[in-house]
N, C-alpha and C. Protein backbone atom coordinates (compact mmCIF):
# COMPACT_ATOMS: atom_id res chain seq x y z
N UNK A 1 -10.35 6.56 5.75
CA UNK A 1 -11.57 5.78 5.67
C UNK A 1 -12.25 6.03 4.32
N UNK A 2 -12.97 4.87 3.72
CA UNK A 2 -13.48 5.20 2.40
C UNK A 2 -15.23 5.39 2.74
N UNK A 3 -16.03 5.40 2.06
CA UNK A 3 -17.39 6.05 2.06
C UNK A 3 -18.11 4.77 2.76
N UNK A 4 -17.43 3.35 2.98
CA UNK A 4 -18.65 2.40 3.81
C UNK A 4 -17.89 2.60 5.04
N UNK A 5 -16.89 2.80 5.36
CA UNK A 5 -16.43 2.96 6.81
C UNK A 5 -14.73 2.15 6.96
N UNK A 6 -14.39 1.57 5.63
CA UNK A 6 -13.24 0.62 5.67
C UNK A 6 -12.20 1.48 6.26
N UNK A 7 -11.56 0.63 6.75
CA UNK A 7 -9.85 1.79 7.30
C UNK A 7 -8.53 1.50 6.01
N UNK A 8 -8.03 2.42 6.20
CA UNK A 8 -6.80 1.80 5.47
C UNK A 8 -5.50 2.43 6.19
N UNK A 9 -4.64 1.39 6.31
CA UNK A 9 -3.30 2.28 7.14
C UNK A 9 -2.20 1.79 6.29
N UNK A 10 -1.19 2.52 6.26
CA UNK A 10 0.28 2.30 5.12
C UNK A 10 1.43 3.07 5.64
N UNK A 11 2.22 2.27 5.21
CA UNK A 11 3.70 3.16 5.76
C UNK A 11 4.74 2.15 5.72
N UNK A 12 5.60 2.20 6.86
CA UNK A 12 7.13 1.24 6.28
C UNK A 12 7.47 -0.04 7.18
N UNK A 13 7.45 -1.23 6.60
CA UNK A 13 7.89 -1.98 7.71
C UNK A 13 8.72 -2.73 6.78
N UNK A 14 9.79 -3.49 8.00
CA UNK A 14 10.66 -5.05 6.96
C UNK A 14 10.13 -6.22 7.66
N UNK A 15 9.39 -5.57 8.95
CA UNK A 15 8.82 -7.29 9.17
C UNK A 15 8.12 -8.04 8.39
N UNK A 16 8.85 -9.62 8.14
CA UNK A 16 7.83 -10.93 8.18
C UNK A 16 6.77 -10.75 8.51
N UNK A 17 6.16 -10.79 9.08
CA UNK A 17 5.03 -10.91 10.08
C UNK A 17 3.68 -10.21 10.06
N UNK A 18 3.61 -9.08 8.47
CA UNK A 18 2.61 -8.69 8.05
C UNK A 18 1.43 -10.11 7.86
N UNK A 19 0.23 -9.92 8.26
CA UNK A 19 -0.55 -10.85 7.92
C UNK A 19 -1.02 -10.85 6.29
N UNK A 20 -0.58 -10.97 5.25
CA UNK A 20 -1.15 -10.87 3.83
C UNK A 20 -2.40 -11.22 3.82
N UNK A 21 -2.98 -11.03 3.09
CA UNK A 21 -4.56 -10.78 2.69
C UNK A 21 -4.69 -10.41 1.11
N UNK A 22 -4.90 -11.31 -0.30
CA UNK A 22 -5.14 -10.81 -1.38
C UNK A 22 -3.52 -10.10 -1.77
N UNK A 23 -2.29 -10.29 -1.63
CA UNK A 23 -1.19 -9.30 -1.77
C UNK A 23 -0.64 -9.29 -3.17
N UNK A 24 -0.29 -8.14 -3.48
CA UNK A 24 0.30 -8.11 -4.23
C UNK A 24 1.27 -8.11 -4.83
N UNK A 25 2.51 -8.05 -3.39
CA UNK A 25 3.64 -8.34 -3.11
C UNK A 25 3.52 -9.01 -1.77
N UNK A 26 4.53 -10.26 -1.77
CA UNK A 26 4.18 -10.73 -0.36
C UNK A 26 5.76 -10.94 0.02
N UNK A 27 6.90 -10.23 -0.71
CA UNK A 27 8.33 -10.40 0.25
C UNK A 27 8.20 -9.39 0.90
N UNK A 28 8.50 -9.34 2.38
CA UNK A 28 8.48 -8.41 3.14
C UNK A 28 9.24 -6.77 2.29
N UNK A 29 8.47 -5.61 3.02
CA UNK A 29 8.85 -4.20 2.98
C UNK A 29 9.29 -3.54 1.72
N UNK A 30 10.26 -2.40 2.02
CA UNK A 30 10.21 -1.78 2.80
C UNK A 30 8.42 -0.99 3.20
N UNK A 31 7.32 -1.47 2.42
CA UNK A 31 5.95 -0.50 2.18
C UNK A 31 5.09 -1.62 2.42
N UNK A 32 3.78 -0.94 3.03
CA UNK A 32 2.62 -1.78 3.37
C UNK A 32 1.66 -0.94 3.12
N UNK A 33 0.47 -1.69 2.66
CA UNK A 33 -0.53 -1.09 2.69
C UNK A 33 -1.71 -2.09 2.78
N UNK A 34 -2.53 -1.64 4.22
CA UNK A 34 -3.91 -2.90 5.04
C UNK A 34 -4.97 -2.18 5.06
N UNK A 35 -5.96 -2.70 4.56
CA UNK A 35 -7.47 -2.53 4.40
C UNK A 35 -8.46 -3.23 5.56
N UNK A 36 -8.73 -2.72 6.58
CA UNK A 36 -9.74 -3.40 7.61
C UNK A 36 -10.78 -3.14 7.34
N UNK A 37 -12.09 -3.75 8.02
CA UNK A 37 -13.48 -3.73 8.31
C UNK A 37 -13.51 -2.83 8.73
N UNK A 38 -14.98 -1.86 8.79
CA UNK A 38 -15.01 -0.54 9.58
C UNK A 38 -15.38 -1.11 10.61
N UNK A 39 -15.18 -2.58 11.20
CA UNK A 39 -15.19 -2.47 12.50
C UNK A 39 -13.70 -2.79 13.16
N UNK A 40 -12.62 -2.54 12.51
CA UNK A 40 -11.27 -3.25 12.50
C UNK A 40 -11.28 -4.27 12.84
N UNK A 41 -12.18 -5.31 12.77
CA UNK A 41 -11.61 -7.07 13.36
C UNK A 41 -11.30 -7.93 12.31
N UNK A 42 -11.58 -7.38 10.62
CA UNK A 42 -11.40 -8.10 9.50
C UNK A 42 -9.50 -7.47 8.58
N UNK A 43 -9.04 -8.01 8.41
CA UNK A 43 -8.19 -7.60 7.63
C UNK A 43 -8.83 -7.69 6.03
N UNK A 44 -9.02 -7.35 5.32
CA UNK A 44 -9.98 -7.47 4.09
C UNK A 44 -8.48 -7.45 3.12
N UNK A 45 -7.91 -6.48 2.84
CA UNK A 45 -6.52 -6.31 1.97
C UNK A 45 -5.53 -6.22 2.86
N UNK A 46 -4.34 -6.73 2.59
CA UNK A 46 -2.76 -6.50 2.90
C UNK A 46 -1.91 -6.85 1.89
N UNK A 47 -0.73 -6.14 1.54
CA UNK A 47 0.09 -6.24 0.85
C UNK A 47 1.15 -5.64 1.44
N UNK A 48 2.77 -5.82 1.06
CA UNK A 48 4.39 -5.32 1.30
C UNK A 48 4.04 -4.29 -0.20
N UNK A 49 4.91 -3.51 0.00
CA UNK A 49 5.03 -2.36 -1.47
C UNK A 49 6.77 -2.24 -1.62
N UNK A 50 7.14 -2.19 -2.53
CA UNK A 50 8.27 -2.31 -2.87
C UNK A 50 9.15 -0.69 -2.23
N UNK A 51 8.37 0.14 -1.88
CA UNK A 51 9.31 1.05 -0.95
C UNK A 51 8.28 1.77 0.10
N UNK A 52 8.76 2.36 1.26
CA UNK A 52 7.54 2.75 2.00
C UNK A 52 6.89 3.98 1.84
N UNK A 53 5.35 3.86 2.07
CA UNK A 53 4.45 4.83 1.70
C UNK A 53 4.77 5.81 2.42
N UNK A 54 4.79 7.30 2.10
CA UNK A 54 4.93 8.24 3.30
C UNK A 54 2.99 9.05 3.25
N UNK A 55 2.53 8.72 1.77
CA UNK A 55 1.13 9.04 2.33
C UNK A 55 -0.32 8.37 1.51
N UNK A 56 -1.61 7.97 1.74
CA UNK A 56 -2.57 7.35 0.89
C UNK A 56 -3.69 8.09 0.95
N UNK A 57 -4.26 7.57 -0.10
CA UNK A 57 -5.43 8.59 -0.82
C UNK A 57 -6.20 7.74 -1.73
N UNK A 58 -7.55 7.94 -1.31
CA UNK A 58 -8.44 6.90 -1.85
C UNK A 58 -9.08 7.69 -2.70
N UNK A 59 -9.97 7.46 -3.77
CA UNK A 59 -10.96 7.87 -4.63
C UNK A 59 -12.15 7.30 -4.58
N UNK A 60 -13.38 7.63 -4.87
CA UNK A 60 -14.80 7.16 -4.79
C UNK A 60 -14.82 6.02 -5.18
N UNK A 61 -14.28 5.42 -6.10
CA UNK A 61 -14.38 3.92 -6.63
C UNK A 61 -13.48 3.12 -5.81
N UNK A 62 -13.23 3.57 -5.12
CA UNK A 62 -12.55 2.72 -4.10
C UNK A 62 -11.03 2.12 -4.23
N UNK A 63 -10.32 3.53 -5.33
CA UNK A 63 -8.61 3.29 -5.83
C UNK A 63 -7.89 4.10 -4.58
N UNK A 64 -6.89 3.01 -4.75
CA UNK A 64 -5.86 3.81 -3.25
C UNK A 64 -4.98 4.07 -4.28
N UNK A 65 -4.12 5.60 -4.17
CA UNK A 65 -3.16 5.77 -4.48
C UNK A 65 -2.22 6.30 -3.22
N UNK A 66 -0.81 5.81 -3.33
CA UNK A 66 0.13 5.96 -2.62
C UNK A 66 1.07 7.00 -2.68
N UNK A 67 2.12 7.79 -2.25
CA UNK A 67 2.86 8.09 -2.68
C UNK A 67 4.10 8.25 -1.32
N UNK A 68 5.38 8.36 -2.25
CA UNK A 68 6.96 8.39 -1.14
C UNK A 68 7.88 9.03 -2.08
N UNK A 69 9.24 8.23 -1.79
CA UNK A 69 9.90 8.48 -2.72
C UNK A 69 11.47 7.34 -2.86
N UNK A 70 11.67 7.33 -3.85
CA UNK A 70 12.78 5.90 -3.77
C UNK A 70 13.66 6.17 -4.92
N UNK A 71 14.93 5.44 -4.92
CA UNK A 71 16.27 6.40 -5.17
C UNK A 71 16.31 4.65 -6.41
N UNK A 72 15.25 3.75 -5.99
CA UNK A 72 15.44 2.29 -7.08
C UNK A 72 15.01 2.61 -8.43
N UNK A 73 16.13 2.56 -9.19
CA UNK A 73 15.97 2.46 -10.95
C UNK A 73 15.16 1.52 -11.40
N UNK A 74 14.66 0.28 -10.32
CA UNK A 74 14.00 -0.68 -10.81
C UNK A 74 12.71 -0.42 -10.25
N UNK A 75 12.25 0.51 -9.69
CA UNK A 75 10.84 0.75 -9.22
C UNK A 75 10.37 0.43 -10.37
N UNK A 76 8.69 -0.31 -10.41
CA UNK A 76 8.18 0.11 -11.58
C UNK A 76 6.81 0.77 -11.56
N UNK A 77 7.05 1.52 -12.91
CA UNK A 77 6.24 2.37 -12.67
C UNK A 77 5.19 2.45 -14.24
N UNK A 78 4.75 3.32 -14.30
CA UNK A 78 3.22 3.26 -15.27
C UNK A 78 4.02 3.63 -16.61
N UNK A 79 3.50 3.31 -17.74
CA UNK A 79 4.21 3.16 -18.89
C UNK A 79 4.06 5.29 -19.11
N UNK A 80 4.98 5.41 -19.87
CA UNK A 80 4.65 6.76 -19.91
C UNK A 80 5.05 8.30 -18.94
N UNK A 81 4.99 7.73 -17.98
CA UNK A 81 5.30 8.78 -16.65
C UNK A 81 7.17 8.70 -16.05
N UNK A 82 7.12 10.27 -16.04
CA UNK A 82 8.24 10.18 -15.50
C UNK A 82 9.20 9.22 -14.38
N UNK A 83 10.27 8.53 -14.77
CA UNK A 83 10.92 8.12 -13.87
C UNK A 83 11.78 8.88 -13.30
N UNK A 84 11.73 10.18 -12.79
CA UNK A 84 12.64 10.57 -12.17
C UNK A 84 13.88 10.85 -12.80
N UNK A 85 15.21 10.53 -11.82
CA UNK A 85 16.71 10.67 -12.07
C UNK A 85 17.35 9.92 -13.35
């Protein structure tokens, strides 16, 4: 939950059937990440993530960062930072 009460839940799906909201990827999976109302009846954000989240973490300004781990050479990632293997 962030400081007004929003929820956020993330993790792995391949279903279709995510409701998108604002996405930033919208082909299904393997990663999601949904932003509700703090009363959960609004979906406010949804997006697919190109691999699945195993955990999220918000900051005061209201940045989600994600993290997992994925074996794709084509992940992309921030100019500068390690790619891994």
């Amino acid at each position: 939950m962030d400081a007004a009460g929003n929820i956020y839940l993330a993790g792995a799906t391949n279903s279709p059937l995510l409701p998108l909201r604002n996405a930033m990827q919208s082909t299904p999976g393997p990663g999601f990440v949904v932003k509700f109302s703090p009363d959960g009846t609004q979906i406010l954000y949804s997006t697919y993530f190109p691999e699945a989240i195993q955990a999220l973490a918000l900051d005061a300004a209201g940045n989600i960062y994600v993290t997992g781990t994925t074996d794709s050479a084509a992940f992309p990632v921030t100019a500068g930072l390690p790619r891994g293997r």
